[in-house]
N, C-alpha and C. Protein backbone atom coordinates (compact mmCIF):
# COMPACT_ATOMS: atom_id res chain seq x y z
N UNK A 1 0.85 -1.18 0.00
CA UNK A 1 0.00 0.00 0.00
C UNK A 1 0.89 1.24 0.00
N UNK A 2 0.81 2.14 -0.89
CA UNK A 2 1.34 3.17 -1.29
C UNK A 2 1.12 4.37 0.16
N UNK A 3 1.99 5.22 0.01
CA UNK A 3 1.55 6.54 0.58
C UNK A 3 0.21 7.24 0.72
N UNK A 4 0.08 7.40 -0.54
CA UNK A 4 -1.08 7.56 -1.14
C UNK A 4 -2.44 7.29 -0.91
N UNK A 5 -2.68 5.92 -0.82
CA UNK A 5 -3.26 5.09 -0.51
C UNK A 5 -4.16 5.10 1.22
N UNK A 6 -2.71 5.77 2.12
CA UNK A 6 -3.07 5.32 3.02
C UNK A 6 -3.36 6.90 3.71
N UNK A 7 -3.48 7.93 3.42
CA UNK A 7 -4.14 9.69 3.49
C UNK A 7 -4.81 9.82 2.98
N UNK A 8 -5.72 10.86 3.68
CA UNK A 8 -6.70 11.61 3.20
C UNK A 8 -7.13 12.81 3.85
N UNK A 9 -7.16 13.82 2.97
CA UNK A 9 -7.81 14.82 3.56
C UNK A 9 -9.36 15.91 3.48
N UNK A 10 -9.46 16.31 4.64
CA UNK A 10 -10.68 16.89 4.73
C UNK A 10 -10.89 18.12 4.99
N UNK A 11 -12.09 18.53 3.78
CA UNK A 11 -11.92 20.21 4.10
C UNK A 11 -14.08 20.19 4.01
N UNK A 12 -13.79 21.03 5.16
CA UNK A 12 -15.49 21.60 4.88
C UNK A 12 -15.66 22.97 5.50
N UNK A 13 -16.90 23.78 4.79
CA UNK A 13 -17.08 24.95 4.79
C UNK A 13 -18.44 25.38 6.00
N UNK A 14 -18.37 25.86 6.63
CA UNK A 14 -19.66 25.70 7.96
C UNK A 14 -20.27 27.37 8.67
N UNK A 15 -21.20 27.07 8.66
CA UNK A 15 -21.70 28.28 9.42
C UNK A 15 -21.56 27.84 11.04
N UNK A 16 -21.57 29.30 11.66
CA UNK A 16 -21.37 29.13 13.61
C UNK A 16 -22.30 29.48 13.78
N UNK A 17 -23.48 28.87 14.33
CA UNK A 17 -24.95 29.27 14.73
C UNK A 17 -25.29 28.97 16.73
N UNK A 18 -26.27 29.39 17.35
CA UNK A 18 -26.12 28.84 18.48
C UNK A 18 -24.94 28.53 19.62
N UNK A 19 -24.65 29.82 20.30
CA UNK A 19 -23.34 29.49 20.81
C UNK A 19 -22.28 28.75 20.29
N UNK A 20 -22.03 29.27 19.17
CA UNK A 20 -20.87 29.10 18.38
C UNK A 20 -20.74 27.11 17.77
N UNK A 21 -21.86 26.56 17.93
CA UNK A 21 -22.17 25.19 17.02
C UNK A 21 -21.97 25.30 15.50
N UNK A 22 -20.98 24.25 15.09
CA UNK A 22 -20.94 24.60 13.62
C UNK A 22 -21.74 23.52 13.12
N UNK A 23 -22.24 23.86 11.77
CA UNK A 23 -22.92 23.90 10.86
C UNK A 23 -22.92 23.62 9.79
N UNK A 24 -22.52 21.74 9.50
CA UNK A 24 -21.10 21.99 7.92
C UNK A 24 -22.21 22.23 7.15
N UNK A 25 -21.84 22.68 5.98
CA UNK A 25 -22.22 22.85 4.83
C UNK A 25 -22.22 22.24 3.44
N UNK A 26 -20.77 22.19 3.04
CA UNK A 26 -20.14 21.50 2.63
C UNK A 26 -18.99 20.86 2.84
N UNK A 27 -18.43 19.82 2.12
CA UNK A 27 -17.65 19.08 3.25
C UNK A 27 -17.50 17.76 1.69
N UNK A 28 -15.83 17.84 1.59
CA UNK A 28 -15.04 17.38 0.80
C UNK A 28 -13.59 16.67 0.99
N UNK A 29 -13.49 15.43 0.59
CA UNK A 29 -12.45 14.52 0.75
C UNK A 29 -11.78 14.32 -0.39
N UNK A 30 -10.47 14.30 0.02
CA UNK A 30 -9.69 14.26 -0.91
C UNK A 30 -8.47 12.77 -0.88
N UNK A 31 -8.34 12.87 -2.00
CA UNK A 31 -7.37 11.52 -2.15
C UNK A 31 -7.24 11.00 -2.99
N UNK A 32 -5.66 10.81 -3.87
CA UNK A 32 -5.08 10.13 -4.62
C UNK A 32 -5.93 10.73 -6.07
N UNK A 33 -6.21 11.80 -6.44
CA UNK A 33 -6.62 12.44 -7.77
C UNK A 33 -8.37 12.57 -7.57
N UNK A 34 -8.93 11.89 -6.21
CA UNK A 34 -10.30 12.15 -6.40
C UNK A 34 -11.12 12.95 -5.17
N UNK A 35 -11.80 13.72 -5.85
CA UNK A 35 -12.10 14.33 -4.51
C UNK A 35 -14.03 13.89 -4.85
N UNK A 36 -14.34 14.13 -3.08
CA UNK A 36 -16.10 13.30 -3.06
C UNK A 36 -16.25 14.54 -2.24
N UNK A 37 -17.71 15.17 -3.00
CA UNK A 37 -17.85 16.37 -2.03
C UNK A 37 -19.66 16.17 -1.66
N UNK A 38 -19.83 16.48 -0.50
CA UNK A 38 -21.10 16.45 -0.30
C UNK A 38 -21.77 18.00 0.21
N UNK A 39 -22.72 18.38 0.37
CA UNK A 39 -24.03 19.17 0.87
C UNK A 39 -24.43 19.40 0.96
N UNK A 40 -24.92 19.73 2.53
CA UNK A 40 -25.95 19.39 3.69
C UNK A 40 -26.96 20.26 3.60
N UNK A 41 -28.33 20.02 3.72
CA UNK A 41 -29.27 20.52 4.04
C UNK A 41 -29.03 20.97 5.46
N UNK A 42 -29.81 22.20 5.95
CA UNK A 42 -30.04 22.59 7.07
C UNK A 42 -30.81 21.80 8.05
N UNK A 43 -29.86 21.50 9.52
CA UNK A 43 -30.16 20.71 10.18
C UNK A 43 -31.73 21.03 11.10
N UNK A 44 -32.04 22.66 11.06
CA UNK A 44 -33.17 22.60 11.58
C UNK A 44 -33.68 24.21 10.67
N UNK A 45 -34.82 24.81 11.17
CA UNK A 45 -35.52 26.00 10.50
C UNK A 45 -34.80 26.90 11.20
N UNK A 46 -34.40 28.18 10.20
CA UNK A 46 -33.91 29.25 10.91
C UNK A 46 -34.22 30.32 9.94
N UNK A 47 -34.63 31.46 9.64
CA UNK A 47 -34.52 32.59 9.16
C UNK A 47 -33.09 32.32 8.31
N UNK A 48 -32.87 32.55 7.27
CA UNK A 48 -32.68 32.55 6.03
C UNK A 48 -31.41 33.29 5.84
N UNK A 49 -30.03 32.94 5.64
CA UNK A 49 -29.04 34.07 5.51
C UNK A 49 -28.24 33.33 4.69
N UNK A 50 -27.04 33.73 4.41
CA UNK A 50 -26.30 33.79 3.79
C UNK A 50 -24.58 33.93 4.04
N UNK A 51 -23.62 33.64 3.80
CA UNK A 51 -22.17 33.35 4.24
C UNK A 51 -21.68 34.24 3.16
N UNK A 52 -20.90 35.60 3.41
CA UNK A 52 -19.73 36.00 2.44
C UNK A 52 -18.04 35.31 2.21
N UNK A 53 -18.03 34.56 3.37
CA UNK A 53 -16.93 33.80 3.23
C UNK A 53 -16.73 32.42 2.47
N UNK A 54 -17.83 32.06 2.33
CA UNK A 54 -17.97 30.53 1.43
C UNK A 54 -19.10 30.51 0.35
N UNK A 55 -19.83 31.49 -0.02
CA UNK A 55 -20.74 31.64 -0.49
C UNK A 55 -22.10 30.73 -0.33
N UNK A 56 -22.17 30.07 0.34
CA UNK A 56 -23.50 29.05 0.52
C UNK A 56 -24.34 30.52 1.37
N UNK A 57 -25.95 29.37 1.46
CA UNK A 57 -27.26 29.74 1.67
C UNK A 57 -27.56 29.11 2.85
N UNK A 58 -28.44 29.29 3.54
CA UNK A 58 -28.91 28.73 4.86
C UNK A 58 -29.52 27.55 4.16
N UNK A 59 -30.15 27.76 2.63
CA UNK A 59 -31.17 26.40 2.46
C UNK A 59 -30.50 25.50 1.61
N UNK A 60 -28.89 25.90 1.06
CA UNK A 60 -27.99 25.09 0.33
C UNK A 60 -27.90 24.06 0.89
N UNK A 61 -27.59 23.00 -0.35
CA UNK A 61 -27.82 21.69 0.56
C UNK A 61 -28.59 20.66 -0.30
N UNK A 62 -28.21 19.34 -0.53
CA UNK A 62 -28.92 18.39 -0.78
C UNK A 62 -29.20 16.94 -0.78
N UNK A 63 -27.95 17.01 0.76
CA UNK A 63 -28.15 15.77 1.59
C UNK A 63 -28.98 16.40 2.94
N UNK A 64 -30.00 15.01 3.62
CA UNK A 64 -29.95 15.03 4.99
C UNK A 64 -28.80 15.32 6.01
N UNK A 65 -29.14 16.54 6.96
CA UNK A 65 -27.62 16.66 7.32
C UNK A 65 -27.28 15.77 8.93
N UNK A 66 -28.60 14.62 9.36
CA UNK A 66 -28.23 13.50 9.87
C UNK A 66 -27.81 12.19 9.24
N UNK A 67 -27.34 12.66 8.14
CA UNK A 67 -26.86 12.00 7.87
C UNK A 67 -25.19 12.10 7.77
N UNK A 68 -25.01 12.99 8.21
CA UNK A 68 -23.55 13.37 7.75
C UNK A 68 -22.58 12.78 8.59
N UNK A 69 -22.57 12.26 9.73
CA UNK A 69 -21.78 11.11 10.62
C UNK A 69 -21.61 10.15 9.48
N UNK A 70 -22.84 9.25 8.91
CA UNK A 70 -22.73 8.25 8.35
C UNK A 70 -21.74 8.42 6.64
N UNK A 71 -22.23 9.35 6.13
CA UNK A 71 -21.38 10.02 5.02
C UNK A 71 -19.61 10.19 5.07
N UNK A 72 -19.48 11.01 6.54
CA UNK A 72 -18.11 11.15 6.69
C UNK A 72 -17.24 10.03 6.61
N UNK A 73 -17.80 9.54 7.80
CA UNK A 73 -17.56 8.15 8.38
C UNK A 73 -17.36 6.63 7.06
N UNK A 74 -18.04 6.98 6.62
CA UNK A 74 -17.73 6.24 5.56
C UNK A 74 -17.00 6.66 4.42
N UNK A 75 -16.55 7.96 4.10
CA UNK A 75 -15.81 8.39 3.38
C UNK A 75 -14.16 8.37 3.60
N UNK A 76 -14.17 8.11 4.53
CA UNK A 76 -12.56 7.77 5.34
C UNK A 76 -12.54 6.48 6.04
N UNK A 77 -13.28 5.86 6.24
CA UNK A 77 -13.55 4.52 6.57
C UNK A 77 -11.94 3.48 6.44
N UNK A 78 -11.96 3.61 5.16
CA UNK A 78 -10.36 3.15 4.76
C UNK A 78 -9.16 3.49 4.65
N UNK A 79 -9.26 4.53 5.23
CA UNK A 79 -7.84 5.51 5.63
C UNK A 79 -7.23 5.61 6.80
N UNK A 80 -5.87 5.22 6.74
CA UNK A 80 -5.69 5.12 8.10
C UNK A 80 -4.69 6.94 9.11
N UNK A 81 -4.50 7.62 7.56
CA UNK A 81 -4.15 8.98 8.49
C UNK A 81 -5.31 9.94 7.86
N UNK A 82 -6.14 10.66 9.14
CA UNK A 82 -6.56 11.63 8.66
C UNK A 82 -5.89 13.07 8.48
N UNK A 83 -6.58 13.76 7.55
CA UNK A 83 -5.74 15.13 7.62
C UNK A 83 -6.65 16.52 7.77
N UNK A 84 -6.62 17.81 8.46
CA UNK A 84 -7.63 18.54 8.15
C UNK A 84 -6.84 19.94 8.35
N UNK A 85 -7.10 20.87 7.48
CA UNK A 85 -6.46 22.33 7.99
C UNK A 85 -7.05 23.25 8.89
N UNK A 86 -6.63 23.49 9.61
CA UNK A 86 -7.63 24.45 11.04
C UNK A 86 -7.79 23.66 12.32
N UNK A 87 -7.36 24.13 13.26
CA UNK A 87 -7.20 23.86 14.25
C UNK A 87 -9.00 23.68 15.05
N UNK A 88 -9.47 24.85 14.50
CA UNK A 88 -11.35 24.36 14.84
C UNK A 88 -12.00 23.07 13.80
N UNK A 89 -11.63 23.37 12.83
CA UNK A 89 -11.91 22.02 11.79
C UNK A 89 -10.93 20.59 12.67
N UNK A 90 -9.87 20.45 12.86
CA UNK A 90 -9.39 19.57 12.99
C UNK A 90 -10.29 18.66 14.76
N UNK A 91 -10.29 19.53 15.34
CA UNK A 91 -11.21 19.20 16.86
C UNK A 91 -12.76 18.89 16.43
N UNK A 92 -13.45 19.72 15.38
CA UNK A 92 -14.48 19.53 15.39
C UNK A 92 -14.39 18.13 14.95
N UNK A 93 -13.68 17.51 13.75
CA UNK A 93 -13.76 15.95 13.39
C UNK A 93 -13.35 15.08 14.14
N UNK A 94 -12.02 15.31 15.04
CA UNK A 94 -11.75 14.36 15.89
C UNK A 94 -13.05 13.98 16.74
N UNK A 95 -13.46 15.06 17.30
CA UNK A 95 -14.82 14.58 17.75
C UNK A 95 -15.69 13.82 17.64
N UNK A 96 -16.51 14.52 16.36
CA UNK A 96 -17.40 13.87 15.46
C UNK A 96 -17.21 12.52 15.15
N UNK A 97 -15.91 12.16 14.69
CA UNK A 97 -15.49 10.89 14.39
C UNK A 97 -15.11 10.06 15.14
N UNK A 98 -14.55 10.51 16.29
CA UNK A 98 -13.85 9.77 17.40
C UNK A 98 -12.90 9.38 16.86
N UNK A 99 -11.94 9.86 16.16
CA UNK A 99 -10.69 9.19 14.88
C UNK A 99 -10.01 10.59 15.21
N UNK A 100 -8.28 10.76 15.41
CA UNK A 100 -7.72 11.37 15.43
C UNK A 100 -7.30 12.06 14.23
N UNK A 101 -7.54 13.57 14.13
CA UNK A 101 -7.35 14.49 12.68
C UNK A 101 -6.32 15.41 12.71
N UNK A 102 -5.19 14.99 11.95
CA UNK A 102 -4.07 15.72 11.91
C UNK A 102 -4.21 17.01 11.39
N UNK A 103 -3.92 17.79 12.27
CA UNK A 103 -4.16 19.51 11.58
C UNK A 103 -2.90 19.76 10.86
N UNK A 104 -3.00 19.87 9.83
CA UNK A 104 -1.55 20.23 8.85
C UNK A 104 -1.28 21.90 9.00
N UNK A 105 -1.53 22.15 9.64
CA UNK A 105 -0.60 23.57 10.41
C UNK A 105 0.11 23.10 11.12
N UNK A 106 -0.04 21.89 11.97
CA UNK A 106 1.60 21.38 12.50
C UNK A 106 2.19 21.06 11.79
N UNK A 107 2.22 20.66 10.65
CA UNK A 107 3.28 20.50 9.32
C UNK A 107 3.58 21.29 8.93
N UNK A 108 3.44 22.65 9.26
CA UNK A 108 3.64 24.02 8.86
C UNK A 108 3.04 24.17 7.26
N UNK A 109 2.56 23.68 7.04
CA UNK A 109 1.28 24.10 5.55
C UNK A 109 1.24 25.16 5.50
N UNK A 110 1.11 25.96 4.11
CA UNK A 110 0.67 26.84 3.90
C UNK A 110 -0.34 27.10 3.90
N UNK A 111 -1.25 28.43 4.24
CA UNK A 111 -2.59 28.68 4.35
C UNK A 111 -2.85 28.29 2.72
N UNK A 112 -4.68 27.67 2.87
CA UNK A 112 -4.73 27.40 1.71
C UNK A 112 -5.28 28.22 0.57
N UNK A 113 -5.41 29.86 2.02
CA UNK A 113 -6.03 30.77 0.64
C UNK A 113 -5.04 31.32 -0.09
N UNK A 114 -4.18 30.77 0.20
CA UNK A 114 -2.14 31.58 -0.42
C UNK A 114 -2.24 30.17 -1.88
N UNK A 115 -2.90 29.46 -1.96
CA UNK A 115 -2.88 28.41 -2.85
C UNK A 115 -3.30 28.71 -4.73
N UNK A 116 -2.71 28.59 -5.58
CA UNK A 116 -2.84 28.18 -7.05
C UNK A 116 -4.16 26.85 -7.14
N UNK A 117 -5.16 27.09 -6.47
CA UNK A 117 -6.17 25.91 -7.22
C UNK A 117 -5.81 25.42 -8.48
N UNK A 118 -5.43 24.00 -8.42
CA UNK A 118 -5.79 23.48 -9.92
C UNK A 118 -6.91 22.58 -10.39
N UNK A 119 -7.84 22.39 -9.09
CA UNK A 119 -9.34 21.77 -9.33
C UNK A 119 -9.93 23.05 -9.38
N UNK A 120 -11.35 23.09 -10.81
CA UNK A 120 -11.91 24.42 -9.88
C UNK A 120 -13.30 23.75 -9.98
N UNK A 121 -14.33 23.98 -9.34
CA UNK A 121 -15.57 23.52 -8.81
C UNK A 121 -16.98 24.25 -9.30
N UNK A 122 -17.34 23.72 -9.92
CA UNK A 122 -18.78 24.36 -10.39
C UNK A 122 -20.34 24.27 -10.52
N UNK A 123 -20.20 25.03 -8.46
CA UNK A 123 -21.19 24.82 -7.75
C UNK A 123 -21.13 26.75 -7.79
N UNK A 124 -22.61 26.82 -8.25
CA UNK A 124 -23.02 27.98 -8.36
C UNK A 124 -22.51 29.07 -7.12
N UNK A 125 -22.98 28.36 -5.94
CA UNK A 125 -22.70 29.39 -4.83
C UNK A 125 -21.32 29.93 -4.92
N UNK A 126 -19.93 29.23 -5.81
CA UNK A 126 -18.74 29.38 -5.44
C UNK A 126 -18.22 30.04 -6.90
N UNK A 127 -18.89 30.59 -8.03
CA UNK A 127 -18.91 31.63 -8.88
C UNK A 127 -17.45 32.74 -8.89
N UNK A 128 -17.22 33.03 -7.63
CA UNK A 128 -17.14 34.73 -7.24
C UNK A 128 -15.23 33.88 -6.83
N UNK A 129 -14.15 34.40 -7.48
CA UNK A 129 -12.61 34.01 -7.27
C UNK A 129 -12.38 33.79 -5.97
N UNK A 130 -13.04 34.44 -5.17
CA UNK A 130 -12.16 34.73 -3.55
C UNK A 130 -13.15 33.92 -2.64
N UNK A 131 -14.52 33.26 -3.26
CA UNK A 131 -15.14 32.54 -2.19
C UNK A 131 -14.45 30.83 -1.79
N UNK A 132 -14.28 31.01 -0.73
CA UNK A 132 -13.94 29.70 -0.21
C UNK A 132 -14.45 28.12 -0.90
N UNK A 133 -13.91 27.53 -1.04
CA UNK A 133 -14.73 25.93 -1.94
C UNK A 133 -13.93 25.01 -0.90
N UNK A 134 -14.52 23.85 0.05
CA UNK A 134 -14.17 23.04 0.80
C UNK A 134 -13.20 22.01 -0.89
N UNK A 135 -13.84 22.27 -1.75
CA UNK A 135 -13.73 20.85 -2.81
C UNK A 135 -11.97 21.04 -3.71
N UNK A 136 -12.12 22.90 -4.03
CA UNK A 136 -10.66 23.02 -3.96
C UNK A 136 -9.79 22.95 -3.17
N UNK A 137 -10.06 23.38 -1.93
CA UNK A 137 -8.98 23.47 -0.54
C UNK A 137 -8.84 21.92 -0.21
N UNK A 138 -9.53 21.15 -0.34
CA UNK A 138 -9.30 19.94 0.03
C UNK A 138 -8.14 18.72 -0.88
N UNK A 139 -8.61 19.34 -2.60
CA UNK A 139 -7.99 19.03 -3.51
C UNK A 139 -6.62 19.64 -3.23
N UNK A 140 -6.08 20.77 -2.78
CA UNK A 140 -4.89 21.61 -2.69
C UNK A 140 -4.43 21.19 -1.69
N UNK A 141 -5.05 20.84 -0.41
CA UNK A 141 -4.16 20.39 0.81
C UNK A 141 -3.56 18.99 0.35
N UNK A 142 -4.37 18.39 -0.37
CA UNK A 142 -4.23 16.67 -0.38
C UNK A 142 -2.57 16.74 -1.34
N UNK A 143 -2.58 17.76 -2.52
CA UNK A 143 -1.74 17.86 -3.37
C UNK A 143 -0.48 18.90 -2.06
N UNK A 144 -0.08 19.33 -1.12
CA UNK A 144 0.50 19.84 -0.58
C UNK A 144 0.93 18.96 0.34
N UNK A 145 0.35 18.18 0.65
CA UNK A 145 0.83 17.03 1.97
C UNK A 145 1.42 15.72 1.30
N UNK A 146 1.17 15.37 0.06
CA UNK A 146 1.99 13.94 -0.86
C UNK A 146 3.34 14.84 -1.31
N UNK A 147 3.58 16.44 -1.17
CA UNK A 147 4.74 16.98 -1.59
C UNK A 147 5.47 16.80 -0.17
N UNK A 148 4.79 16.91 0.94
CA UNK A 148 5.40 17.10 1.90
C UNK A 148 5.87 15.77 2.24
N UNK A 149 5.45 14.35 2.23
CA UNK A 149 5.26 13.36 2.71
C UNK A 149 6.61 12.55 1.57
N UNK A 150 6.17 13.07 0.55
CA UNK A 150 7.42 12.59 -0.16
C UNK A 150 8.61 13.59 -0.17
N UNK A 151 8.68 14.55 0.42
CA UNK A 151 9.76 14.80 0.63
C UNK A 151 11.04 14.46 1.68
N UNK A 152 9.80 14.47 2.51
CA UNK A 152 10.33 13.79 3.91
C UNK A 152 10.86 12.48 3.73
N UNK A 153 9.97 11.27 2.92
CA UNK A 153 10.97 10.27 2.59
C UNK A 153 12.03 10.43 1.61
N UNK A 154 12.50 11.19 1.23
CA UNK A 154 14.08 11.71 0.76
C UNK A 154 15.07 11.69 1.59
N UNK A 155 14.51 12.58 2.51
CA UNK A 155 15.40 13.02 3.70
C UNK A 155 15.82 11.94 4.83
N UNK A 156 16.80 11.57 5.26
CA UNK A 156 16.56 11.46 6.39
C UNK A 156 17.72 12.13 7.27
N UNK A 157 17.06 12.64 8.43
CA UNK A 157 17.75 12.99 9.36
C UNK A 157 18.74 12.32 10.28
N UNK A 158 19.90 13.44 10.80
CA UNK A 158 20.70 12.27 11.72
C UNK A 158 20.12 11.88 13.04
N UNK A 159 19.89 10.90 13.63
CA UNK A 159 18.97 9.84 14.56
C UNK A 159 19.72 11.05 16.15
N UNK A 160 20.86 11.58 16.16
CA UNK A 160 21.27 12.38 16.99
C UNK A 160 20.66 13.78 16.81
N UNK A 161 19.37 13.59 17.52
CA UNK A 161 18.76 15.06 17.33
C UNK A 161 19.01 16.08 18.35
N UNK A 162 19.97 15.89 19.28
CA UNK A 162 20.68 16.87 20.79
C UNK A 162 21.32 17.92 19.56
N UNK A 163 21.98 17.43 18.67
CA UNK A 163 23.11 18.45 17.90
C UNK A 163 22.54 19.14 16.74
N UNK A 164 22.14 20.36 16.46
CA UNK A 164 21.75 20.69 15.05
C UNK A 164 22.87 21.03 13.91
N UNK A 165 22.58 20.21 13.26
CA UNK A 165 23.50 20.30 12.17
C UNK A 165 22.70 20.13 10.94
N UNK A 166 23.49 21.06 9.19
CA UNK A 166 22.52 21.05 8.27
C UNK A 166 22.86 20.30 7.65
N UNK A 167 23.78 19.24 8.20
CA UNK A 167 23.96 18.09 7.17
C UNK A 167 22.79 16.82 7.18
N UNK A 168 22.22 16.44 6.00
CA UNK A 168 21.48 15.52 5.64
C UNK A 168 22.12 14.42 5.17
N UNK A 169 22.06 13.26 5.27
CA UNK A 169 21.97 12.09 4.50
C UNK A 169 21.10 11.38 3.27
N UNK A 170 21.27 11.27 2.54
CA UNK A 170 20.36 10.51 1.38
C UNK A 170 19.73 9.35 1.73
N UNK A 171 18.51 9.08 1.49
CA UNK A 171 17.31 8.26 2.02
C UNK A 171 17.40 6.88 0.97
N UNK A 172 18.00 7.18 0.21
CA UNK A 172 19.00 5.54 -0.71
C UNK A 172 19.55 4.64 -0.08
């Protein structure tokens, strides 16, 4: 089983409603060239608004959004590292999932609005250059962490980590 094979990452876009409860919206996995994006209908009735940061609707949506445990959950089912950017994204899934979610800001990642999209997504709400898309960011982290992951197996470091030194060894 490849590298590849065995990551995946997750990006979703959410409103904070109710003492700060999020609200996914949309919500996209990425891995090995394919990304699966789903969303959610609104989990209950609320007066009607709108997000300038991700462009969705309060009534966007066209899964059940009890269903979205079962969706996730099965969308990573076979993966054994998760990955997520944001330190509130990364807690909210560990949660949700009870599965530990690596926040790739400890990998020092680049933010992913600093990113060259090379998926682009064409879901009406996400029209407008600067609105957020869980389906690109997810596609861009996944393509940022197989750079990182294979780079690291290049490298290896000397096993004496008391001394810093910039000498490397070749991973041959």
């Amino acid at each position: 089983m490849s590298t590849a094979d065995m990551e995946v990452v997750i990006d979703f876009e959410f409103f904070k409603v109710r003492q700060g409860e999020i609200v996914v919206k949309e919500l996209s996995v990425a891995v090995n060239n394919m990304n699966d994006s789903f969303r959610f209908k609104s989990p209950y009735t609320m007066t009607s608004h709108g997000s300038e940061e991700n462009g969705f609707n309060w009534e966007d949506g066209h899964m059940a959004y009890h269903d979205l445990y079962t969706v996730v959950s099965e969308a990573v089912a076979g993966f054994a590292h998760l990955y997520c950017y944001d330190f509130t994204k990364s807690k909210f899934l560990t949660v949700f999932l009870c599965r530990p979610i690596l926040n790739l800001q400890d990998f020092n990642c680049t933010q992913p609005t600093s990113f060259n999209h090379t998926l682009w997504c064409n879901l009406t709400c996400h029209k407008f250059p600067n609105v957020d898309c869980a389906t690109k960011t997810a596609h861009s982290l996944y393509d940022w962490l197989m750079c990182h992951l294979q780079t690291k197996s290049y490298v290896r470091c000397p096993t004496d980590m008391s001394r810093h030194s910039s000498k490397f060894f070749s991973a041959a």
